[in-house]
Protein backbone atom coordinates (compact mmCIF):
# COMPACT_ATOMS: atom_id res chain seq x y z
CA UNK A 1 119.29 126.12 99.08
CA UNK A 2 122.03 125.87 101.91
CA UNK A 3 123.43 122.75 103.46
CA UNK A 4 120.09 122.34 106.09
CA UNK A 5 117.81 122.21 103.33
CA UNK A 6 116.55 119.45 101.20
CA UNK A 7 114.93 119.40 98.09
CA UNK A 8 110.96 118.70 98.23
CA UNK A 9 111.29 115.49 95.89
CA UNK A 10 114.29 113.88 98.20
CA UNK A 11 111.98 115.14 101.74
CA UNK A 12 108.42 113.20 100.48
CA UNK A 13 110.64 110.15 98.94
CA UNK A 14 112.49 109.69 102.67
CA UNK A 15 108.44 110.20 104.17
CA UNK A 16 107.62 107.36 101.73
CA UNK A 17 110.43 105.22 103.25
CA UNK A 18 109.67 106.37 106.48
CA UNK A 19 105.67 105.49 106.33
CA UNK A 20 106.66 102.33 104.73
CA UNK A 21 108.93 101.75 108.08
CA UNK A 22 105.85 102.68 109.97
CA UNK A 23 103.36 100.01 108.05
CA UNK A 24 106.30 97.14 108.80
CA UNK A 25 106.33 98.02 112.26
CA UNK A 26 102.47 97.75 112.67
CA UNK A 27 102.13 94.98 110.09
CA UNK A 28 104.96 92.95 110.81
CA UNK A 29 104.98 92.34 106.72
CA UNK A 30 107.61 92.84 104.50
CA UNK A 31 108.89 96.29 102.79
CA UNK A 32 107.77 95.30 99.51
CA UNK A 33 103.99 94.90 101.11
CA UNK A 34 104.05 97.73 103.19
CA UNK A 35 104.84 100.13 100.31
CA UNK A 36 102.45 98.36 98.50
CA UNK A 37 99.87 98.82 100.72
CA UNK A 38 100.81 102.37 101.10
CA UNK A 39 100.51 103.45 97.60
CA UNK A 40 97.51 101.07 96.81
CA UNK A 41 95.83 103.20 99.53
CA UNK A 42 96.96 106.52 97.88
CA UNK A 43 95.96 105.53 94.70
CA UNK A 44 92.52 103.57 95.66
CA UNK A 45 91.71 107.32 97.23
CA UNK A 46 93.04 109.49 94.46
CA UNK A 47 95.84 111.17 96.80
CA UNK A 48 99.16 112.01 96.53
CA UNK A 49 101.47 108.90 98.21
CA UNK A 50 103.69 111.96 99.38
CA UNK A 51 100.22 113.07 101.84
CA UNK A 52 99.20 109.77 102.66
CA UNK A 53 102.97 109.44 103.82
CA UNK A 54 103.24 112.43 105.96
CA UNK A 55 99.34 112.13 107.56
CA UNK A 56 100.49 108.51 108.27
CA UNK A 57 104.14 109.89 109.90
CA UNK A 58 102.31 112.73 111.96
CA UNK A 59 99.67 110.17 113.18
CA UNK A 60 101.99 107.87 114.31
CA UNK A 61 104.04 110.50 116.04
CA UNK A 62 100.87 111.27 117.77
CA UNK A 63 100.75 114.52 116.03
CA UNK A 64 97.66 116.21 114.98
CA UNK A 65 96.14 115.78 111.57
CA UNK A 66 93.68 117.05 109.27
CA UNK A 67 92.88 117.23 105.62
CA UNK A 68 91.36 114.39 103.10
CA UNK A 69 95.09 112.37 103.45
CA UNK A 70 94.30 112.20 107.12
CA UNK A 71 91.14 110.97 107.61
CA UNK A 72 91.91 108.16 104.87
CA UNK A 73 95.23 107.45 107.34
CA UNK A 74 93.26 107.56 110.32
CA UNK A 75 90.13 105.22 108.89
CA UNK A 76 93.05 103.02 107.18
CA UNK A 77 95.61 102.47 110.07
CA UNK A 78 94.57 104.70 113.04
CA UNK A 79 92.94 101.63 114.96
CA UNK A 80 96.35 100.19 114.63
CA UNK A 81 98.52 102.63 115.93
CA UNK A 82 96.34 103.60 118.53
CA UNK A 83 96.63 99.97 119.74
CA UNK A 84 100.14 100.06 119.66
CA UNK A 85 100.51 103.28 121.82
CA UNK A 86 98.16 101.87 124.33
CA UNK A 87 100.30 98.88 124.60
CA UNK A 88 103.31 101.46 125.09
């Protein structure tokens, strides 16, 4: 590992924080709710928080997704953040 590397564990707990970021922003709730609501979703689903973090960072970015942790982001919170990039 050299100095523009990270580990895998530190990258997916910084997406967590980051998607949790995301869910405030379209929310308007509190951390504490928003990472709630991100790993009740993982878990009610059976996925990884770690996916359901990075499908919910790529959507936002208006990235493309795919895979079982995307459609559950898209279903969950796509209406959402499609509203908020019209409004942009």
């Amino acid at each position: 590992m050299n100095m523009f590397t990270r580990p895998a564990e530190h990258a997916s707990r910084t997406d967590v924080d980051v998607a949790t970021g995301i869910l405030v922003g379209l929310r308007g709730c509190t951390v504490s709710a928003a990472h709630d609501e991100l790993l009740g979703v993982a878990a009610e689903h059976r996925l990884s928080p770690f996916s359901v973090a990075r499908a919910l960072i790529t959507l936002a970015s208006g990235g493309v997704t795919a895979g079982e942790s995307s459609a559950v982001v898209d279903m969950r919170w796509g209406g959402l953040i499609a509203q908020t990039h019209e409004a942009h």
